[in-house]
Protein backbone atom coordinates (compact mmCIF):
# COMPACT_ATOMS: atom_id res chain seq x y z
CA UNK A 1 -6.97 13.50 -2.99
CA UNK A 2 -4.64 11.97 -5.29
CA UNK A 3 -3.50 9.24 -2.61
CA UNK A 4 -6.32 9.06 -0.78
CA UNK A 5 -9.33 7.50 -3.63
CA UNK A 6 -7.07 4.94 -4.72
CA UNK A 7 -5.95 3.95 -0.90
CA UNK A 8 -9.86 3.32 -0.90
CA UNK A 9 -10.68 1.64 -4.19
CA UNK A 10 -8.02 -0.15 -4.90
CA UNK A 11 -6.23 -1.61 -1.83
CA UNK A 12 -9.32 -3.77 -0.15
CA UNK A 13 -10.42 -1.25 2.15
CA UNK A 14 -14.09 -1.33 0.93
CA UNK A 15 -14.17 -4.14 -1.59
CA UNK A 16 -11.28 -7.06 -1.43
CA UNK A 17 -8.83 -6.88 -3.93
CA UNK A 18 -9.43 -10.51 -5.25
CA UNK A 19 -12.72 -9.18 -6.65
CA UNK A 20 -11.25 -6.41 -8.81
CA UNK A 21 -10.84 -7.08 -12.21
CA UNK A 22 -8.43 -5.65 -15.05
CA UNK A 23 -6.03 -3.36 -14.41
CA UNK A 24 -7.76 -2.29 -10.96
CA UNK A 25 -6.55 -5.45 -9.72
CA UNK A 26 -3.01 -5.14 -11.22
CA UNK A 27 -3.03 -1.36 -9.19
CA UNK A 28 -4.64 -3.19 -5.97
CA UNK A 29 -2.09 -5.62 -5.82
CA UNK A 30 1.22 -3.56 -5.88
CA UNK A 31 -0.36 -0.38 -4.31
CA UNK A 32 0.96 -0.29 -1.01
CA UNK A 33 -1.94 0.74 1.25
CA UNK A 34 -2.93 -2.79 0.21
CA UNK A 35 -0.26 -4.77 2.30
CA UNK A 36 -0.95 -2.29 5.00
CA UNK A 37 -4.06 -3.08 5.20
CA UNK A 38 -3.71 -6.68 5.39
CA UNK A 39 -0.60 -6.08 8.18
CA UNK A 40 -3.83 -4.47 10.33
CA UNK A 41 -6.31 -6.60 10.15
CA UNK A 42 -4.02 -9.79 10.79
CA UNK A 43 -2.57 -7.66 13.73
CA UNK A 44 -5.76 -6.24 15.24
CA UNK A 45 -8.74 -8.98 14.34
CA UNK A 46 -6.29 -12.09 14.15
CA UNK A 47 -3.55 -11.34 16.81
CA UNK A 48 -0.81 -12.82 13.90
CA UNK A 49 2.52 -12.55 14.59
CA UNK A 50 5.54 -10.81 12.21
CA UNK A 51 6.81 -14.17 10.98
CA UNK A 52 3.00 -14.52 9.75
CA UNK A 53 2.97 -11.24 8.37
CA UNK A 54 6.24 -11.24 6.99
CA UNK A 55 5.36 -11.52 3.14
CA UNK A 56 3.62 -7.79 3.55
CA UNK A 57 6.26 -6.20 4.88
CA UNK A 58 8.46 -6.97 1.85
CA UNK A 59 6.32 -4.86 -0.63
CA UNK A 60 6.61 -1.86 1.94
CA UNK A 61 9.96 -2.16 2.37
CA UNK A 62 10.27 -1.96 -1.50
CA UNK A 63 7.56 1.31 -1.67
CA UNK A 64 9.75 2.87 0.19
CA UNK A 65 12.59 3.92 -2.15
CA UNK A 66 10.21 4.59 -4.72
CA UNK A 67 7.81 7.03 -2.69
CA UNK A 68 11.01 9.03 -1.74
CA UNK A 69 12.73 9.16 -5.08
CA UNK A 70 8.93 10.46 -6.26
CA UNK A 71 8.76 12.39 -3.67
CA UNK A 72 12.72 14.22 -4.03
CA UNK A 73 12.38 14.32 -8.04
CA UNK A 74 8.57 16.28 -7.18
CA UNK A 75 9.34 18.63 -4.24
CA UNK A 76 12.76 20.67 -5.37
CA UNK A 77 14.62 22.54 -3.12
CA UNK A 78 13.20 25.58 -2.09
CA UNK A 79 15.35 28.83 -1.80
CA UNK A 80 14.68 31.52 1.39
């Protein structure tokens, strides 16, 4: 639940994320559902190519060190 309301409100899945305002559009804009989002629909509706999509890659790419240093400092080890 945690991941999965703001993957809806605040990446353009139902509303775009040019029509947020305030800080919802600050958390649409570097939340990276957002960019994959926008890799699908130029994929699946516009047939666009990877040099097209290229500048929405680059956010992923930087989400994930960050998800898996959240993830590591979150989830300790576990002893048997």
């Amino acid at each position: 639940m945690g991941t999965l309301i703001p993957a809806t409100q605040f990446s353009g899945l139902t509303d775009p994320v040019s029509s947020l305002e305030g800080a919802g559009r600050i958390i649409g804009e570097y939340y990276p559902a957002t960019h994959m989002f926008t890799i699908s629909r130029g994929v699946f509706s516009k047939a666009l190519d990877l040099h097209d999509l290229a500048a929405s890659f680059w956010p992923l790419l930087a989400a994930i060190p960050v998800i898996m240093g959240i993830a590591v400092w979150a989830l300790p080890k576990q002893d048997k």
